[in-house]
PDB file of N, CA and C in Angstrom:
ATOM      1  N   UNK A   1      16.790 -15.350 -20.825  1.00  0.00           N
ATOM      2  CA  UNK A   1      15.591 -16.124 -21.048  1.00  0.00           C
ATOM      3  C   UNK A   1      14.374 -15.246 -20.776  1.00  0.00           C
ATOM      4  N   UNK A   2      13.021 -15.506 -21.755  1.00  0.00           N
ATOM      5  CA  UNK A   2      12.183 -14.127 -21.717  1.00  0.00           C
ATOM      6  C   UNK A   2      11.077 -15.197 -20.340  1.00  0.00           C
ATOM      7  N   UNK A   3      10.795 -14.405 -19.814  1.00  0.00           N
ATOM      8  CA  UNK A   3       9.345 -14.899 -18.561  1.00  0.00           C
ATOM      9  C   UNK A   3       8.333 -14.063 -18.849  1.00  0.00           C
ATOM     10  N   UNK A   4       7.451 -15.682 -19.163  1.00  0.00           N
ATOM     11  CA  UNK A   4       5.881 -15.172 -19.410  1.00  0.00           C
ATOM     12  C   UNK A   4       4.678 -14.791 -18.407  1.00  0.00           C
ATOM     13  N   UNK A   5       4.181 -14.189 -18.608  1.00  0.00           N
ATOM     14  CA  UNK A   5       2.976 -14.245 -17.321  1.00  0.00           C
ATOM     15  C   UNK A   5       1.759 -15.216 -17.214  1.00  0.00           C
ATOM     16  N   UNK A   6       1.720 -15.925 -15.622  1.00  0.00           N
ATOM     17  CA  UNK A   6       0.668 -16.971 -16.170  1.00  0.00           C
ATOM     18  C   UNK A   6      -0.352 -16.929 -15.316  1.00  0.00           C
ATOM     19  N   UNK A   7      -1.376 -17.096 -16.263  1.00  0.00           N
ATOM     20  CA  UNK A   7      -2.521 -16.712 -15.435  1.00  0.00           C
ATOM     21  C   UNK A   7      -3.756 -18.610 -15.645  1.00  0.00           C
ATOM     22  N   UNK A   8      -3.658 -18.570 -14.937  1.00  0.00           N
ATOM     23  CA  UNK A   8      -4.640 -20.190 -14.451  1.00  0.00           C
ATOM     24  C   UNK A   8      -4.181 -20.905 -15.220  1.00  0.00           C
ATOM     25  N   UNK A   9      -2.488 -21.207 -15.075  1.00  0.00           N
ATOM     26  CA  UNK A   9      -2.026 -22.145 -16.006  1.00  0.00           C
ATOM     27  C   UNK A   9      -1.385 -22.117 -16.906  1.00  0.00           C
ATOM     28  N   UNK A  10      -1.648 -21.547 -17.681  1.00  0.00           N
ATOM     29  CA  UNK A  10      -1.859 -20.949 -19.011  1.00  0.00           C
ATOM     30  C   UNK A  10      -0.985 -19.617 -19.418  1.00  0.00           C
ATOM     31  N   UNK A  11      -0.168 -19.369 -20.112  1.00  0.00           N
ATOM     32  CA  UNK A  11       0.773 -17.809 -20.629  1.00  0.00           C
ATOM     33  C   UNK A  11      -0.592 -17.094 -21.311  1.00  0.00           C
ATOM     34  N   UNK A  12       0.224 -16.374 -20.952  1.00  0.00           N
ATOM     35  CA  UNK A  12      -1.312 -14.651 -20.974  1.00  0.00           C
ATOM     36  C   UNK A  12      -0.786 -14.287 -22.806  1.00  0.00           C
ATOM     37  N   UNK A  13       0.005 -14.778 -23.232  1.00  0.00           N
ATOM     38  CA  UNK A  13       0.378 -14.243 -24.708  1.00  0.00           C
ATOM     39  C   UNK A  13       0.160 -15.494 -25.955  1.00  0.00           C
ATOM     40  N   UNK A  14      -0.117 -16.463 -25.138  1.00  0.00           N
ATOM     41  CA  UNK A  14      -0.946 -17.546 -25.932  1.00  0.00           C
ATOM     42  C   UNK A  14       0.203 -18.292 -26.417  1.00  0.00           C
ATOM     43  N   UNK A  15       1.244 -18.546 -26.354  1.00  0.00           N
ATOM     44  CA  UNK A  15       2.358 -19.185 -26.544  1.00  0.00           C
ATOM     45  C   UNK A  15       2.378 -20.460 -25.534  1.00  0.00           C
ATOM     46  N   UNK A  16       3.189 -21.507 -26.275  1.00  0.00           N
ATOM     47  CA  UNK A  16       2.563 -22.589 -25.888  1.00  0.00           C
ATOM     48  C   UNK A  16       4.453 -23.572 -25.717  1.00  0.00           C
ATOM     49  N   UNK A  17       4.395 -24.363 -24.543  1.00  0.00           N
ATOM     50  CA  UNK A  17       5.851 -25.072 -24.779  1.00  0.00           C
ATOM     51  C   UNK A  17       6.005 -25.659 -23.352  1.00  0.00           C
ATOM     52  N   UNK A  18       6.663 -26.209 -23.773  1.00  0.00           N
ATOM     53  CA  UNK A  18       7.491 -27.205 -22.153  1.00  0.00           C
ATOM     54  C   UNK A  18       8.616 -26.870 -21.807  1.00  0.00           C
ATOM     55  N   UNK A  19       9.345 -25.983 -22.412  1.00  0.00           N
ATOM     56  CA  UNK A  19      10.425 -25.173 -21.693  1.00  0.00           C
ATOM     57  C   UNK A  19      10.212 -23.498 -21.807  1.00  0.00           C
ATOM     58  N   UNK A  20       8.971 -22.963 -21.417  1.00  0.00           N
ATOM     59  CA  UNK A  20       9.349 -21.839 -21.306  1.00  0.00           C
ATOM     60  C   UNK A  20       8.896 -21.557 -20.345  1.00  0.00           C
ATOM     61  N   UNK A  21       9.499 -20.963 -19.410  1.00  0.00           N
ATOM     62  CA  UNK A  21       9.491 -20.203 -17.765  1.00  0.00           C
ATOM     63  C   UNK A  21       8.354 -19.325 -17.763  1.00  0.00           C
ATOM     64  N   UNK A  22       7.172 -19.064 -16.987  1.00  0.00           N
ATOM     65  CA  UNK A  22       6.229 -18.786 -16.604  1.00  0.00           C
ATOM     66  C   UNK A  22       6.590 -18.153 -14.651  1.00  0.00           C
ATOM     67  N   UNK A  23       5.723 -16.795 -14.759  1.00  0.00           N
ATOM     68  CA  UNK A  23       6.018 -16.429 -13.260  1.00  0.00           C
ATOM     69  C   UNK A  23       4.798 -15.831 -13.363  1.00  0.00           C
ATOM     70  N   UNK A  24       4.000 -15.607 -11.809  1.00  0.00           N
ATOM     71  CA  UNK A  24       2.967 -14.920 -11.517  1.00  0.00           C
ATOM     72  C   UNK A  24       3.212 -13.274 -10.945  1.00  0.00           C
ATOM     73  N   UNK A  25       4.625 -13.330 -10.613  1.00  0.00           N
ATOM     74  CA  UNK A  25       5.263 -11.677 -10.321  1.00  0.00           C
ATOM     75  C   UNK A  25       5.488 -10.780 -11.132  1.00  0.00           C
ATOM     76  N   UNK A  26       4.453  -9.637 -10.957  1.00  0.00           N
ATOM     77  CA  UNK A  26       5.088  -9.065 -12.513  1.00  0.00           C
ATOM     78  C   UNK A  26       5.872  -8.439 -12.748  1.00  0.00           C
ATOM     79  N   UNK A  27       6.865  -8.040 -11.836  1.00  0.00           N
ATOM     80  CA  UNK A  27       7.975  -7.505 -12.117  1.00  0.00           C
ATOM     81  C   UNK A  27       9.181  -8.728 -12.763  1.00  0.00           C
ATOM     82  N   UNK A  28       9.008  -9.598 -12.918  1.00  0.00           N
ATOM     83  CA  UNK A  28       9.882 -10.682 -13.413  1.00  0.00           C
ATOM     84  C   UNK A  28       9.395 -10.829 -14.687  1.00  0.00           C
ATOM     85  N   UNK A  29       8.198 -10.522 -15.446  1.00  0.00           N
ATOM     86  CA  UNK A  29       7.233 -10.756 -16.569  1.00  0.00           C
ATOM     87  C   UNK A  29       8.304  -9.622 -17.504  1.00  0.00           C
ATOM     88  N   UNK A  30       9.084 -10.577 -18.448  1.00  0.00           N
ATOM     89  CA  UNK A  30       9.965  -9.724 -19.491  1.00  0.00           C
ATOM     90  C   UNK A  30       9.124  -9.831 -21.129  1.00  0.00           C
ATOM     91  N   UNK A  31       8.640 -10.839 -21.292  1.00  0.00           N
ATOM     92  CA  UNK A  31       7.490 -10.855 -22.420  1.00  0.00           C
ATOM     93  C   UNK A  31       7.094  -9.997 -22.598  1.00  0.00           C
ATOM     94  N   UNK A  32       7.281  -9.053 -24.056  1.00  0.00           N
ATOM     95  CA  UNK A  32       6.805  -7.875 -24.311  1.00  0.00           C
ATOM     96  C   UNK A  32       4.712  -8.561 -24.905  1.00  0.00           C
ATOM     97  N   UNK A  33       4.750  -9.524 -25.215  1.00  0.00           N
ATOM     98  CA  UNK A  33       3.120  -9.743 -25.653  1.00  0.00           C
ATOM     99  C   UNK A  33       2.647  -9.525 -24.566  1.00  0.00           C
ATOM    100  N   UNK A  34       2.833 -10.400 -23.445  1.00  0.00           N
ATOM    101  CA  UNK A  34       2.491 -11.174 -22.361  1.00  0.00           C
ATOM    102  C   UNK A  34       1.975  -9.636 -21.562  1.00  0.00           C
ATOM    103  N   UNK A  35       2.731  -8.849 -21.521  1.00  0.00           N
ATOM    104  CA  UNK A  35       2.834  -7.448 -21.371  1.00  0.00           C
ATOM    105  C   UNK A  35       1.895  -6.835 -21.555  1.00  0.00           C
ATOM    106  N   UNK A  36       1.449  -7.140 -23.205  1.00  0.00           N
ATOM    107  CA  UNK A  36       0.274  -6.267 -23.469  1.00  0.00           C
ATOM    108  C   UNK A  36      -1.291  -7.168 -23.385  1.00  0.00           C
ATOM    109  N   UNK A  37      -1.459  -7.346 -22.707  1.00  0.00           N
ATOM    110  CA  UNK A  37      -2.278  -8.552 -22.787  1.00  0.00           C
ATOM    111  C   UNK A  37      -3.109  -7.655 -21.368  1.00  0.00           C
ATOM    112  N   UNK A  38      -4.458  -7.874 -21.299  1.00  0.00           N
ATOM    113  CA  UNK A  38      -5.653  -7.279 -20.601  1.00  0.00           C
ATOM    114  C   UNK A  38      -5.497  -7.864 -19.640  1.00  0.00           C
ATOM    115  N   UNK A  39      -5.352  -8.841 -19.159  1.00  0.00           N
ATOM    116  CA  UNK A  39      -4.875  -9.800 -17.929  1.00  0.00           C
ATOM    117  C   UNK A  39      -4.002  -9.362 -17.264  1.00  0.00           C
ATOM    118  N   UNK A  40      -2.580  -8.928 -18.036  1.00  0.00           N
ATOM    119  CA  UNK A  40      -1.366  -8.467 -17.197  1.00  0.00           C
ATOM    120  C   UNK A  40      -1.550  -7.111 -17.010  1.00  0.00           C
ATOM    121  N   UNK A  41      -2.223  -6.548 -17.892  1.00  0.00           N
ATOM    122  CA  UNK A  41      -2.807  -4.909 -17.344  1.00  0.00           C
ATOM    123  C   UNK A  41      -3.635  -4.618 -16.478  1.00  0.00           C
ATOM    124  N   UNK A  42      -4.399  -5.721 -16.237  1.00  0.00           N
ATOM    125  CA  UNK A  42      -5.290  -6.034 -14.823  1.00  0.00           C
ATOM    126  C   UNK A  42      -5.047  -5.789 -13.355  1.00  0.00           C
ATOM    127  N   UNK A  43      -3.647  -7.268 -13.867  1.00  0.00           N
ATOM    128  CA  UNK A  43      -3.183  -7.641 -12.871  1.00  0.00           C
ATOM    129  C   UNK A  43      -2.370  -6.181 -12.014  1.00  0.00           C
ATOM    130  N   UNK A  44      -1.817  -5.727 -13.048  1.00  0.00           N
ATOM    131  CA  UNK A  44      -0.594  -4.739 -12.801  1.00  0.00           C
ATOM    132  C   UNK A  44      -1.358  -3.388 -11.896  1.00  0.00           C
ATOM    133  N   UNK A  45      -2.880  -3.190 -12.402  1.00  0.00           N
ATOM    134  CA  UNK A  45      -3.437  -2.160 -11.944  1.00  0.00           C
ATOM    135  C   UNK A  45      -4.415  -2.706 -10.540  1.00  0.00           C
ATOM    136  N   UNK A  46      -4.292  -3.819 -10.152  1.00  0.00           N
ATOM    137  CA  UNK A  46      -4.795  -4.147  -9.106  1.00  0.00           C
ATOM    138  C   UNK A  46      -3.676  -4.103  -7.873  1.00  0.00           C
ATOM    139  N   UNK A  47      -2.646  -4.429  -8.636  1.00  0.00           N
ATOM    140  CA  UNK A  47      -0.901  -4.292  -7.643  1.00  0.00           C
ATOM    141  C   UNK A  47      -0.615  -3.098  -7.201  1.00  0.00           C
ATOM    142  N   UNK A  48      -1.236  -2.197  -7.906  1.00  0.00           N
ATOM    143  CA  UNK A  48      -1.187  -0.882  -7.868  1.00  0.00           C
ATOM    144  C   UNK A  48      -1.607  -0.103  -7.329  1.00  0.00           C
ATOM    145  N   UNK A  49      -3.383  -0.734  -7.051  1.00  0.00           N
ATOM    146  CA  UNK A  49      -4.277  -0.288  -6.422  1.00  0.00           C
ATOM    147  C   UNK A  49      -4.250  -0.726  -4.622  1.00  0.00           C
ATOM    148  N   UNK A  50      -3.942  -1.729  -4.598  1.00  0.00           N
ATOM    149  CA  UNK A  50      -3.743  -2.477  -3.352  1.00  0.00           C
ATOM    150  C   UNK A  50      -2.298  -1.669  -2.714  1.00  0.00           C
ATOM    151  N   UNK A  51      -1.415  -1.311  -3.485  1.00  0.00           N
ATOM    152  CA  UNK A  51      -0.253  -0.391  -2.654  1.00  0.00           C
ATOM    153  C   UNK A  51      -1.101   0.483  -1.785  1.00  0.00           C
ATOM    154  N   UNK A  52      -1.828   1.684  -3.115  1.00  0.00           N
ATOM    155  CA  UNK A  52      -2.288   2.774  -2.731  1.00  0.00           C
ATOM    156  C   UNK A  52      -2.642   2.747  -1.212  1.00  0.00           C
ATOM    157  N   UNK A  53      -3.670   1.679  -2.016  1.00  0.00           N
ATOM    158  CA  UNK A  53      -4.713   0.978  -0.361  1.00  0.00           C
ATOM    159  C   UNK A  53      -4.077   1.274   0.817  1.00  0.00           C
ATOM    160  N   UNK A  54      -3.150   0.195   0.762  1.00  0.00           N
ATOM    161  CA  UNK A  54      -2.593   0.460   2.170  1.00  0.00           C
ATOM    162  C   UNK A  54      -1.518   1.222   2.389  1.00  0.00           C
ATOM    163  N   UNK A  55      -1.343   2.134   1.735  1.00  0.00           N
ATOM    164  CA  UNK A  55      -0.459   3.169   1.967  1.00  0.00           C
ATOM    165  C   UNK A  55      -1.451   4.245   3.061  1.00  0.00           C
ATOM    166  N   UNK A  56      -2.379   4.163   1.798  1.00  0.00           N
ATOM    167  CA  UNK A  56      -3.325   5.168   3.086  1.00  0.00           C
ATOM    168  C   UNK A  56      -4.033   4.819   3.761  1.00  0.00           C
ATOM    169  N   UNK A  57      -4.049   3.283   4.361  1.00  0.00           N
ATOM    170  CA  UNK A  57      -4.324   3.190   5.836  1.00  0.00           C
ATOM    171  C   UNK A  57      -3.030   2.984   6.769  1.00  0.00           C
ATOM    172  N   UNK A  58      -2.554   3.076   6.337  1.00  0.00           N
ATOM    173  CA  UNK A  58      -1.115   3.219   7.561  1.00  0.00           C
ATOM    174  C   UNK A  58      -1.262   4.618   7.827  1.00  0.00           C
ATOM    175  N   UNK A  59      -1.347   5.234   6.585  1.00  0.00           N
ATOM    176  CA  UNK A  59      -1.128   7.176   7.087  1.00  0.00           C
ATOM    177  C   UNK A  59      -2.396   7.501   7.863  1.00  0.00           C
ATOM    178  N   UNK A  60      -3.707   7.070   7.540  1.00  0.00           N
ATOM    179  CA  UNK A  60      -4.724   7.503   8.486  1.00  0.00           C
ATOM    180  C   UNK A  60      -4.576   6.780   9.760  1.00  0.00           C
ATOM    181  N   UNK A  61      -4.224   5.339   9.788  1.00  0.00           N
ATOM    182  CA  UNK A  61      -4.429   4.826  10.993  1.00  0.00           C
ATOM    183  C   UNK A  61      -3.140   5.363  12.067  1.00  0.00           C
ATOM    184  N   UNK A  62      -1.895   5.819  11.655  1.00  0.00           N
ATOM    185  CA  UNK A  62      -0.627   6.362  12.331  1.00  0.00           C
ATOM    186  C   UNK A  62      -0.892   7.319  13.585  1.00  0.00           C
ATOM    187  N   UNK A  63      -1.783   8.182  13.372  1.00  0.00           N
ATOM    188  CA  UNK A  63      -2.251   9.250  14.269  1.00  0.00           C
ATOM    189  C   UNK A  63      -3.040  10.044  14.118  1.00  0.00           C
ATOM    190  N   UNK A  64      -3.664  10.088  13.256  1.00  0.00           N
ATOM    191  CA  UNK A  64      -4.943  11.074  12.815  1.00  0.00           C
ATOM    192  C   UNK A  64      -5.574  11.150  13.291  1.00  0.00           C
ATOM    193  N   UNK A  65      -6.038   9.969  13.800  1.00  0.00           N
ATOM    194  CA  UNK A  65      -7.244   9.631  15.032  1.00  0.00           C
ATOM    195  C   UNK A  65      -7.513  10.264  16.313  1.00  0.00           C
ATOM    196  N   UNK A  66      -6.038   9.876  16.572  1.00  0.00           N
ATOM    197  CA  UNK A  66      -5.475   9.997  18.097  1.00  0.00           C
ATOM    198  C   UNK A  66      -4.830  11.296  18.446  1.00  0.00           C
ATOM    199  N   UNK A  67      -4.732  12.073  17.590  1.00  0.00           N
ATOM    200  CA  UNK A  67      -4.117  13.334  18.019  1.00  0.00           C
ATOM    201  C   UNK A  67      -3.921  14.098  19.019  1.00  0.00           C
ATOM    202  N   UNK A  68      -5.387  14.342  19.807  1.00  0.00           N
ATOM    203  CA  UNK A  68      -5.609  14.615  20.653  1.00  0.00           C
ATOM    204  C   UNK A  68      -5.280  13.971  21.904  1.00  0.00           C
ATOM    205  N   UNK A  69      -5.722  12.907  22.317  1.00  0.00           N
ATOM    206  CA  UNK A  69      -4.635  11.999  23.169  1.00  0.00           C
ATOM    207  C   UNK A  69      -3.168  12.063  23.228  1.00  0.00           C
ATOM    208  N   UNK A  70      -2.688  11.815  22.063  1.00  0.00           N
ATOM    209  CA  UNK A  70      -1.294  11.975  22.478  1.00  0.00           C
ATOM    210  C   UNK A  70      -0.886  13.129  22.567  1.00  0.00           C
ATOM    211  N   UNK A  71      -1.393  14.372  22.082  1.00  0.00           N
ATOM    212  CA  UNK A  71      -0.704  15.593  22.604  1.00  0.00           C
ATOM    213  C   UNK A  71      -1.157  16.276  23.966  1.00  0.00           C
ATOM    214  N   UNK A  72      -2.264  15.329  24.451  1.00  0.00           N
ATOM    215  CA  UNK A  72      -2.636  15.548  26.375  1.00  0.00           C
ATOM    216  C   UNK A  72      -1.144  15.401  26.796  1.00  0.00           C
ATOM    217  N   UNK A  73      -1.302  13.393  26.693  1.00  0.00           N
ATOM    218  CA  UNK A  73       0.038  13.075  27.246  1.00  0.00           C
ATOM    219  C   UNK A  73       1.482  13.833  26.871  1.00  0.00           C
ATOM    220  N   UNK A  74       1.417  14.144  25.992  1.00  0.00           N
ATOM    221  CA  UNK A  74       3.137  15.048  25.528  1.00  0.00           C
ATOM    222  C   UNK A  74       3.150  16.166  26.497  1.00  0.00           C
ATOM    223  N   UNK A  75       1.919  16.971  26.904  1.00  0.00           N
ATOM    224  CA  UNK A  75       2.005  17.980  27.796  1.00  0.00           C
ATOM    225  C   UNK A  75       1.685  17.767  29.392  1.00  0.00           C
ATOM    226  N   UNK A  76       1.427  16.401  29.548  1.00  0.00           N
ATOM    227  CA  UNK A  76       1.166  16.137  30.522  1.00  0.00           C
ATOM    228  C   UNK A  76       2.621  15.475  30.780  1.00  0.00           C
ATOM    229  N   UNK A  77       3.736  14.586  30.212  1.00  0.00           N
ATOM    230  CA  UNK A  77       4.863  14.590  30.246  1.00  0.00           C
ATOM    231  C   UNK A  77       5.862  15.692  30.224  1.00  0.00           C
ATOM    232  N   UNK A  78       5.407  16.799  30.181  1.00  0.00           N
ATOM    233  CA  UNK A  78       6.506  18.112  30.291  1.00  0.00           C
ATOM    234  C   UNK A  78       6.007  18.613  31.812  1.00  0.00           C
ATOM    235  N   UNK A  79       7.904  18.862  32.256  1.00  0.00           N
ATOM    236  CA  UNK A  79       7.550  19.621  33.866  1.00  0.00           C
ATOM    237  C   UNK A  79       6.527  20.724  33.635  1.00  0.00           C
ATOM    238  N   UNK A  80       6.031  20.705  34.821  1.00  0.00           N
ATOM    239  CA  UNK A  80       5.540  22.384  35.288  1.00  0.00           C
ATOM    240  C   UNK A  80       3.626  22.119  34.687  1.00  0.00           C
ATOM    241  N   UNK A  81       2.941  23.422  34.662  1.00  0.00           N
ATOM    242  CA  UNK A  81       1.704  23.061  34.334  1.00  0.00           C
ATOM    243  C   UNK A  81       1.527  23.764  32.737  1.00  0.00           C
ATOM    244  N   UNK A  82       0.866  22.845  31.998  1.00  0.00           N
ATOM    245  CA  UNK A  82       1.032  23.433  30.356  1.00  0.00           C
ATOM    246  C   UNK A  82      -0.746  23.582  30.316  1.00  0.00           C
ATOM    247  N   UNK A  83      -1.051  24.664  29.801  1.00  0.00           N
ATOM    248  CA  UNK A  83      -2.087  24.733  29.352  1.00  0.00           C
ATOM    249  C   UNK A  83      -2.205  24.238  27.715  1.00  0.00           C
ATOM    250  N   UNK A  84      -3.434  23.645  28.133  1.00  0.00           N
ATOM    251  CA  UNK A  84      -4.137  22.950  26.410  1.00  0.00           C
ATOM    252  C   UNK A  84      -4.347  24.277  25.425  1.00  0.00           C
ATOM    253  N   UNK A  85      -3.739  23.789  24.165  1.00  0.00           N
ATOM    254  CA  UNK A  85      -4.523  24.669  22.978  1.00  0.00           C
ATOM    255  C   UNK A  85      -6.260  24.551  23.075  1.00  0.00           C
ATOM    256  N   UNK A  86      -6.423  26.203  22.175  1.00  0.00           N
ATOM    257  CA  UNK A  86      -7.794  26.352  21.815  1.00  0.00           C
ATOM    258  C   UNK A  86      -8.605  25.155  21.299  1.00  0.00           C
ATOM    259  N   UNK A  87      -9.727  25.190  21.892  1.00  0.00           N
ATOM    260  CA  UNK A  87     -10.362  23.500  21.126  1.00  0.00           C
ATOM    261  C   UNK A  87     -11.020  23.127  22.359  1.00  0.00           C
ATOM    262  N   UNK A  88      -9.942  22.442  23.124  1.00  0.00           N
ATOM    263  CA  UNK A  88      -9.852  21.299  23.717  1.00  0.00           C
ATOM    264  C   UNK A  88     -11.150  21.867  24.916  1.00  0.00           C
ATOM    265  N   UNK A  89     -11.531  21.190  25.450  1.00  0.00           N
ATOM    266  CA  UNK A  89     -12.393  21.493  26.621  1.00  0.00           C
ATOM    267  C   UNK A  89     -12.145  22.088  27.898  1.00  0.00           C
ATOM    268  N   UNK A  90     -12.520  23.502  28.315  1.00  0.00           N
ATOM    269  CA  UNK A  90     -12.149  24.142  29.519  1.00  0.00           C
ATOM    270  C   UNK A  90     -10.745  24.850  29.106  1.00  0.00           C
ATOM    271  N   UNK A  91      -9.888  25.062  28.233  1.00  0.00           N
ATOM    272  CA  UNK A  91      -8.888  25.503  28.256  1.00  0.00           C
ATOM    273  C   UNK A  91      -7.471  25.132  29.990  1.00  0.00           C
ATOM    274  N   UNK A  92      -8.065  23.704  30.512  1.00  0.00           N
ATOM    275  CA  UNK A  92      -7.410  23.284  31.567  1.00  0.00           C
ATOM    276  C   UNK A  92      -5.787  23.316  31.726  1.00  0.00           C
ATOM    277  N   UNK A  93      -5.328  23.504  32.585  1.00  0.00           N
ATOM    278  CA  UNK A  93      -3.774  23.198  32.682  1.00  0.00           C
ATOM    279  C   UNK A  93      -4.057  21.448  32.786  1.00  0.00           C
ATOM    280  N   UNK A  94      -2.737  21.715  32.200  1.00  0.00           N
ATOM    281  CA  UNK A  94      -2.550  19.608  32.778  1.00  0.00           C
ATOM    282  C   UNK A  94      -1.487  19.469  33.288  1.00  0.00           C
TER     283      UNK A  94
END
C-alpha cells in the first residue's frame, strides 16, 4: 500500500480518497508525487537540518568547554605531583 505525505490535512500530491493512508514521517512517505512536492522537500530538509543542529551541540557542549578543568582533575587524580602543560597559569604542580 503506497503512503502519502500529509501536510494540514490534506496529501501533499493532491490526491484525494477515504482509503488512502496518509503519514507525517517521512521515512514511511512511499508516494513517488508526494515525494516531489516542495512541502515534502521542505519538510525533509528541515529533518535534516535539525539532526545537524544537534549533532553539533552535543559535540561542542561534550567537552570543549571544559577542557581545561577536567584535565586539572585527571592530573590531580594521578599519584605523585604532575606538572600542568604550557598555557595554563604558573606552570604549577598539582
Amino acid at each position: 500500500m503506497v503512503t502519502h505525505f500529509s501536510v494540514d490535512g490534506h496529501l501533499a500530491c493532491g490526491h484525494k480518497g477515504k482509503q488512502l493512508s496518509a503519514s507525517r514521517e517521512l521515512n514511511r512517505v512511499k508516494c513517488r508525487s508526494c515525494r516531489n512536492t516542495d512541502a515534502y522537500k521542505q519538510a525533509r530538509k528541515d529533518q535534516r537540518n535539525a539532526t545537524r543542529r544537534m549533532a553539533r551541540q552535543a559535540k561542542t557542549s561534550h567537552g570543549a568547554t571544559n577542557w581545561r578543568a577536567e584535565w586539572i582533575e585527571r592530573l590531580t587524580a594521578m599519584a605523585g605531583l604532575q606538572r600542568l602543560p604550557r598555557g595554563f597559569s604558573g606552570q604549577a604542580f598539582v
